[in-house]
C-alpha atoms as a PDB file:
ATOM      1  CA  UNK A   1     117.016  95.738  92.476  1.00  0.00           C
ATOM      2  CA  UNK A   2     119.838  96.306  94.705  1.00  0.00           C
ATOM      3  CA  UNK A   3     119.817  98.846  97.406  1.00  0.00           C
ATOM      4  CA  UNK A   4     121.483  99.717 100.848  1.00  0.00           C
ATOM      5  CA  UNK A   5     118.046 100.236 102.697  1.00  0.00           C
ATOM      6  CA  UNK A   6     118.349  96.510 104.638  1.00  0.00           C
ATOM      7  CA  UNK A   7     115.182  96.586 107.084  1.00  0.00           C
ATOM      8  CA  UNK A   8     112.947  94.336 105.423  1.00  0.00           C
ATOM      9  CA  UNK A   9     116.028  91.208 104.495  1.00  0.00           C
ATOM     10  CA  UNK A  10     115.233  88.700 107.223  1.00  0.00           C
ATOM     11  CA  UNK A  11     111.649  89.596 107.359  1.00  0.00           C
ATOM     12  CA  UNK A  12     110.550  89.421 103.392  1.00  0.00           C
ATOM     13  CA  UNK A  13     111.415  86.175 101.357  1.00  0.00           C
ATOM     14  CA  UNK A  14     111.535  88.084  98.488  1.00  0.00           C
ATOM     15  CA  UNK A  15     114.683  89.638  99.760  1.00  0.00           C
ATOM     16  CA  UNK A  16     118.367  88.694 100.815  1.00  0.00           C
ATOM     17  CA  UNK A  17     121.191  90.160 102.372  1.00  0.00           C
ATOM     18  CA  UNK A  18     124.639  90.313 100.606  1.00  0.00           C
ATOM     19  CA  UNK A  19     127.661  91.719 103.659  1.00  0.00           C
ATOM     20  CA  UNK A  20     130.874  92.502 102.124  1.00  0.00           C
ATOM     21  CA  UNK A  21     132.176  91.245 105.338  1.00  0.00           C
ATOM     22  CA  UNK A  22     131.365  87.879 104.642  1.00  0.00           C
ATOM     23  CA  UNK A  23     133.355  85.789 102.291  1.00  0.00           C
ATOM     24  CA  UNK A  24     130.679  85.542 100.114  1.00  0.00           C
ATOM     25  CA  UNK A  25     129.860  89.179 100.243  1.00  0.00           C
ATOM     26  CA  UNK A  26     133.465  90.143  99.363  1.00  0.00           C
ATOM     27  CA  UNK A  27     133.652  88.416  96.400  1.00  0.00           C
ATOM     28  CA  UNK A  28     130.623  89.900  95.145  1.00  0.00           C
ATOM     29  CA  UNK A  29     132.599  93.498  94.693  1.00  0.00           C
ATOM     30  CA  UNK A  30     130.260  95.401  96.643  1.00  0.00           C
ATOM     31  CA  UNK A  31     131.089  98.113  99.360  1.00  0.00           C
ATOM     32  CA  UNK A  32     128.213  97.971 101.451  1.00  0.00           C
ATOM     33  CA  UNK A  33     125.432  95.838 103.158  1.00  0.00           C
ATOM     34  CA  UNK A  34     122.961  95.481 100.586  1.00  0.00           C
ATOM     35  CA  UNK A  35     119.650  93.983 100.072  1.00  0.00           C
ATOM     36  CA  UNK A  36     118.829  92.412  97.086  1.00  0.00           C
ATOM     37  CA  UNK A  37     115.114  92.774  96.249  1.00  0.00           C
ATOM     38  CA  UNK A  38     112.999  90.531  94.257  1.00  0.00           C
ATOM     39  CA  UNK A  39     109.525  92.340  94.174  1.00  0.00           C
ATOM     40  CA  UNK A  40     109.548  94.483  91.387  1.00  0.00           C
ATOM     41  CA  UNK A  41     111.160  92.572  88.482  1.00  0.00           C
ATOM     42  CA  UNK A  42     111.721  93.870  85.134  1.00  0.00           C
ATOM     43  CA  UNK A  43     113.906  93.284  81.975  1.00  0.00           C
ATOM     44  CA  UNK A  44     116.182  95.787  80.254  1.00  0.00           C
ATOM     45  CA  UNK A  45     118.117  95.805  77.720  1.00  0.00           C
ATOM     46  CA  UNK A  46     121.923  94.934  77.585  1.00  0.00           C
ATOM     47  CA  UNK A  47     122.845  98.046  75.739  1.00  0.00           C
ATOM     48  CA  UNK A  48     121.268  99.995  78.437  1.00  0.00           C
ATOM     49  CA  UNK A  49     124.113  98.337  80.848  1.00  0.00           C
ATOM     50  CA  UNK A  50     126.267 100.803  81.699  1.00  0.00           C
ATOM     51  CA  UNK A  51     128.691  98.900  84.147  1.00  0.00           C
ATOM     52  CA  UNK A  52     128.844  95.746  86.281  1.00  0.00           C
ATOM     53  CA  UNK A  53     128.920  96.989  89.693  1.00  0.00           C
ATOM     54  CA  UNK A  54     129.279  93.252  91.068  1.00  0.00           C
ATOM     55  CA  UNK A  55     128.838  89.396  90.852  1.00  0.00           C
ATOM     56  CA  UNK A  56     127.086  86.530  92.575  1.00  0.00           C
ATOM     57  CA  UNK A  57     128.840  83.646  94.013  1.00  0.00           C
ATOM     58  CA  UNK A  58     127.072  80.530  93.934  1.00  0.00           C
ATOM     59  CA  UNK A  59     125.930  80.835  96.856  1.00  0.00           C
ATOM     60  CA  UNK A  60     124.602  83.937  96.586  1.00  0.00           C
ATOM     61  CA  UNK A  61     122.740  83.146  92.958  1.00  0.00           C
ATOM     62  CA  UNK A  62     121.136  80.327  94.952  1.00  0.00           C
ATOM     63  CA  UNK A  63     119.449  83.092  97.352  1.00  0.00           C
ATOM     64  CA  UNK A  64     118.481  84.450  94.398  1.00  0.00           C
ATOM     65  CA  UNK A  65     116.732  82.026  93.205  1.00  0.00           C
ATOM     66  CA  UNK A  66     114.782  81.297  96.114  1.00  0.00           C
ATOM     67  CA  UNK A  67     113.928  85.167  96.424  1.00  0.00           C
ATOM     68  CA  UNK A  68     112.923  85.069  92.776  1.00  0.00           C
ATOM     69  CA  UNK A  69     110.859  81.886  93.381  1.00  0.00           C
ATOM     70  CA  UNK A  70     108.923  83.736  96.819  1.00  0.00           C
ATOM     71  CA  UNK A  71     108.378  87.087  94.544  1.00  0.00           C
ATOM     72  CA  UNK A  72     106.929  84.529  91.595  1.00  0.00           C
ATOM     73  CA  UNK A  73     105.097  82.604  94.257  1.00  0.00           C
ATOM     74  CA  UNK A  74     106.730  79.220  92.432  1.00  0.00           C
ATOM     75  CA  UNK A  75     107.317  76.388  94.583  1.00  0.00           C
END
């Protein structure tokens, strides 16, 4: 899940922070701080995709993976 409520990146593992302000960020197409969250994972499927609201550098996608391996509790 991504959200604008940011209090817990920093503090949770299972969470990271994407800035538009940040090189990184920018590329990713979104307008706002943002947390992505990791806890509550679920599939869906494609057709239920509406739009692509951004992408993850590599960066990024490797902060993901961490945060997916602390919500999995892989090492």
């Amino acid at each position: 899940m991504i959200t604008g409520n940011i209090r817990l990146v920093g503090k949770e593992p299972t969470q990271f922070l994407i800035d538009p302000l940040t090189s990184e960020g920018n590329s990713s197409g979104l307008k706002h701080q943002s947390a992505v969250k990791c806890e509550n994972l679920m599939t869906i499927a494609q057709s239920n995709i509406l739009r692509t609201i951004g992408f993850l550098s590599d960066d990024l996608t490797r902060q993901l993976d961490q945060c997916l391996k602390a919500a999995l509790e892989l090492s």
